[in-house]
Protein backbone atom coordinates (compact mmCIF):
# COMPACT_ATOMS: atom_id res chain seq x y z
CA UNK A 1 12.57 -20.21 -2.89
CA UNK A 2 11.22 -22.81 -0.81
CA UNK A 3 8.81 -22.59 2.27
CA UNK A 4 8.30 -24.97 4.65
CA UNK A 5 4.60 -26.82 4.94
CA UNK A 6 1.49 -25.27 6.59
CA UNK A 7 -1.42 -26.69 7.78
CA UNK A 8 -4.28 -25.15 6.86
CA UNK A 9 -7.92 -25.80 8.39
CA UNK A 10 -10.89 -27.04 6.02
CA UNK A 11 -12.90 -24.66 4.17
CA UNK A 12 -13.64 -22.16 1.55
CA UNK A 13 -10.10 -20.40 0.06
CA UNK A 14 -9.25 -18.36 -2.52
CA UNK A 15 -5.85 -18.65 -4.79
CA UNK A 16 -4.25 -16.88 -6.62
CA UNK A 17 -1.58 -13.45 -6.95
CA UNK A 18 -2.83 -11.80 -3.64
CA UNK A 19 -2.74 -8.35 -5.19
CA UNK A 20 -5.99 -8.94 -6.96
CA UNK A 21 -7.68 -10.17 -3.54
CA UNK A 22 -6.78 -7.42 -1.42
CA UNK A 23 -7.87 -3.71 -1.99
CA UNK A 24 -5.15 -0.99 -2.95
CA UNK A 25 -5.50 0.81 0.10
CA UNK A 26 -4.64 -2.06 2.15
CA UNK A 27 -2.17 -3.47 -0.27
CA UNK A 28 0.85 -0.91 1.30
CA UNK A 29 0.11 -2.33 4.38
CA UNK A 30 0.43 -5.91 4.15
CA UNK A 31 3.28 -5.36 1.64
CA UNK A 32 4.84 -3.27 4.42
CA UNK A 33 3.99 -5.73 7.35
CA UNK A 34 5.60 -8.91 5.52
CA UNK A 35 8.99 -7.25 4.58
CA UNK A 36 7.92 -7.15 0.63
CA UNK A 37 6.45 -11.08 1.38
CA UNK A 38 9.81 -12.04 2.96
CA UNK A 39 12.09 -10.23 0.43
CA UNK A 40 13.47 -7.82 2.74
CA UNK A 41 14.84 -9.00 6.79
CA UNK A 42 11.93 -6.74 8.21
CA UNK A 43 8.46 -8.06 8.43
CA UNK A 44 6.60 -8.64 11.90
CA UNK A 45 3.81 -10.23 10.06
CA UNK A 46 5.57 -12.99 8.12
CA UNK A 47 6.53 -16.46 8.94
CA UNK A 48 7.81 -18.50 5.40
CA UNK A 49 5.34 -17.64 3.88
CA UNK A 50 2.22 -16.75 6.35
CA UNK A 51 0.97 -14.22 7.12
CA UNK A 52 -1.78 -12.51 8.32
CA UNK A 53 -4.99 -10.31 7.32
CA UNK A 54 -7.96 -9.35 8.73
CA UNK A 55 -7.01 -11.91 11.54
CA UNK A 56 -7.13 -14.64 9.37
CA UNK A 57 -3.83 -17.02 7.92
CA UNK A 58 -2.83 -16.59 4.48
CA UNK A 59 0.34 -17.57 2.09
CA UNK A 60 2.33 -16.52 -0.41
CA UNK A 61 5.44 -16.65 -1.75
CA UNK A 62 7.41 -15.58 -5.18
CA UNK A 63 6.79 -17.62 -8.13
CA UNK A 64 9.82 -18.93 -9.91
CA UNK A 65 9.41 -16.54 -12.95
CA UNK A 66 7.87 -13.39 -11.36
CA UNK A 67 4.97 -12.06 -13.83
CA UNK A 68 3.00 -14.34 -16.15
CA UNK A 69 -0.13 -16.72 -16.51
CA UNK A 70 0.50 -20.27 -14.64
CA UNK A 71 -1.94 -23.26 -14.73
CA UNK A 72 -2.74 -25.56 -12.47
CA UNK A 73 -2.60 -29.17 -13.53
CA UNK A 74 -6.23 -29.33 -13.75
CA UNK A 75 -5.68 -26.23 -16.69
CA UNK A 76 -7.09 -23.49 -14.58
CA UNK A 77 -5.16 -20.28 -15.16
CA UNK A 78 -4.05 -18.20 -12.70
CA UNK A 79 -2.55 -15.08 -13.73
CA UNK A 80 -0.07 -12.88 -11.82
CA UNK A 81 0.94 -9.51 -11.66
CA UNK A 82 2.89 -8.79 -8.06
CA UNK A 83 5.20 -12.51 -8.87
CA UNK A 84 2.63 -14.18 -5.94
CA UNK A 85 0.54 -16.90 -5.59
CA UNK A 86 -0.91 -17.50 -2.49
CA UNK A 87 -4.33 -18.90 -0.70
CA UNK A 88 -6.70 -16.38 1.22
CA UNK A 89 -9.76 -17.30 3.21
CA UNK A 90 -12.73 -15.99 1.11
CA UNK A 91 -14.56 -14.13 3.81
CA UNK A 92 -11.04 -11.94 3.79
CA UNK A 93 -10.49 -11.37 0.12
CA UNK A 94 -11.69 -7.68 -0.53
CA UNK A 95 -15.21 -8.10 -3.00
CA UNK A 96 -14.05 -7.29 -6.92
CA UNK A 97 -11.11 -8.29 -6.49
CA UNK A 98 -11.29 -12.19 -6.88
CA UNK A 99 -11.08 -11.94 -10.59
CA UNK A 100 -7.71 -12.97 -10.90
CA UNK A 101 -8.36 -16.26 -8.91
CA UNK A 102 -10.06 -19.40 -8.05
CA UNK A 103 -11.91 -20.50 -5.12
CA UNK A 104 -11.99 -23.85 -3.91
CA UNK A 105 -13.65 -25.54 -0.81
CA UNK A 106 -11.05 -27.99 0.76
CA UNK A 107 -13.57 -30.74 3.24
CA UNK A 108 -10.02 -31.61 5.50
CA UNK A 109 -7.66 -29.46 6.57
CA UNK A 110 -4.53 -29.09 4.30
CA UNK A 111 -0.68 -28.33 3.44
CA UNK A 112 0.21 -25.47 1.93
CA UNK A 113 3.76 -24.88 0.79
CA UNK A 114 6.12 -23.73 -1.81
CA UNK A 115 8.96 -25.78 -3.09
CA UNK A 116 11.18 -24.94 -6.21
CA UNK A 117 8.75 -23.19 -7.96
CA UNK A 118 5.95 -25.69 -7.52
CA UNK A 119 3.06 -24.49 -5.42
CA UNK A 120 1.22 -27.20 -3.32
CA UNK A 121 -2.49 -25.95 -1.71
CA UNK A 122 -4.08 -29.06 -0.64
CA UNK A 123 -4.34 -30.96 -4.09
CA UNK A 124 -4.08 -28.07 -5.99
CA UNK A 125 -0.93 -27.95 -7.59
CA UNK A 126 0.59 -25.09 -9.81
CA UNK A 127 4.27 -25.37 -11.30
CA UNK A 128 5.55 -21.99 -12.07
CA UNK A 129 8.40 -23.33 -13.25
CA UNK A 130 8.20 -25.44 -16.18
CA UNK A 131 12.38 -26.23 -16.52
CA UNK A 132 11.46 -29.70 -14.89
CA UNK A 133 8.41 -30.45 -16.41
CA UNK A 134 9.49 -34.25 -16.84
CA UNK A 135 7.73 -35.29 -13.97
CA UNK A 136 4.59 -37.29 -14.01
CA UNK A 137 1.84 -35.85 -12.07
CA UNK A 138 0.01 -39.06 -10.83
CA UNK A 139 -0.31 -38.55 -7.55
CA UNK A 140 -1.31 -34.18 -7.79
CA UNK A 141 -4.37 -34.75 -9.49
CA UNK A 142 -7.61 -33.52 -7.08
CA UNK A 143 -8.81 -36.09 -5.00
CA UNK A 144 -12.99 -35.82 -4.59
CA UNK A 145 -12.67 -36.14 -0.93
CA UNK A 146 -10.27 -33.35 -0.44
CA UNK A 147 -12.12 -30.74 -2.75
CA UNK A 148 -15.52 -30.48 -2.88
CA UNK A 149 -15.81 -28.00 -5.62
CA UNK A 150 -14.39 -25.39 -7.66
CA UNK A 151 -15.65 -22.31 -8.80
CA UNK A 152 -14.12 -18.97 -10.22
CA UNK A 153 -15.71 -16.24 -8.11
CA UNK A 154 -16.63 -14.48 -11.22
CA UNK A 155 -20.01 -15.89 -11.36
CA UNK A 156 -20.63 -15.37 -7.66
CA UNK A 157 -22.85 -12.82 -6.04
């Protein structure tokens, strides 16, 4: 699959499998609102790729391999259990359930966009699918200007 880019405004996001950032009991819901994330032709709350909770935009969209652990090229893991990856404001995600994630502060607004497997948020780049591997990465690395820091929310209160 492949989504087409979207801006994002600067600021404090989480990524990661949205299943771990958003409670059970809404889960249904936004499952149910974005046609199974674009899967099925139903979906009033989806738009390749966004979508919306608690008011606020968020992304996702199917990794290449479904299930599975995928870094990002700075090594950060990201595991996922619902075949997602996608960005969330923080001050959405639902409390306990940031483990499975990273949260990063982006100082300029941002693309976001899925292409062949390869997740771009901002700098933040994670491959899912590791068939064309050959590339260099030069140009993905973080750029200080564009992230100002990166923290798991693990050791946040």
């Amino acid at each position: 699959m492949t989504t087409r880019q979207h801006s994002f405004e600067a600021g404090k996001y989480w990524i990661g499998d949205p299943c771990y950032a958003i409670k059970d009991e809404n889960w249904n819901k936004v499952i149910e609102e974005t046609g199974c994330f674009g899967l099925e032709s139903v979906g009033s709350n989806w738009d390749d790729g966004l979508f919306e909770y608690q008011g606020k935009q968020c992304f996702a969209s199917g990794t290449a391999y479904g299930d599975g652990s995928y870094l990002d090229q700075k090594g950060n893991m990201f595991p996922v259990d619902a075949g997602l990856l996608g960005i969330l404001p923080v001050n959405v995600c639902d409390g306990d359930y940031l483990a499975g994630g990273h949260v990063f502060e982006f100082a300029h607004s941002f693309e976001v966009f899925e292409q062949y497997g390869k997740f771009y948020f901002g700098n933040v780049i994670i491959n899912t699918d590791d068939t064309n591997d050959e590339e260099e990465y030069v140009e993905d690395e973080y750029e200080d200007d564009d992230i100002d820091s990166e923290y798991s929310l693990d050791s946040e209160e």
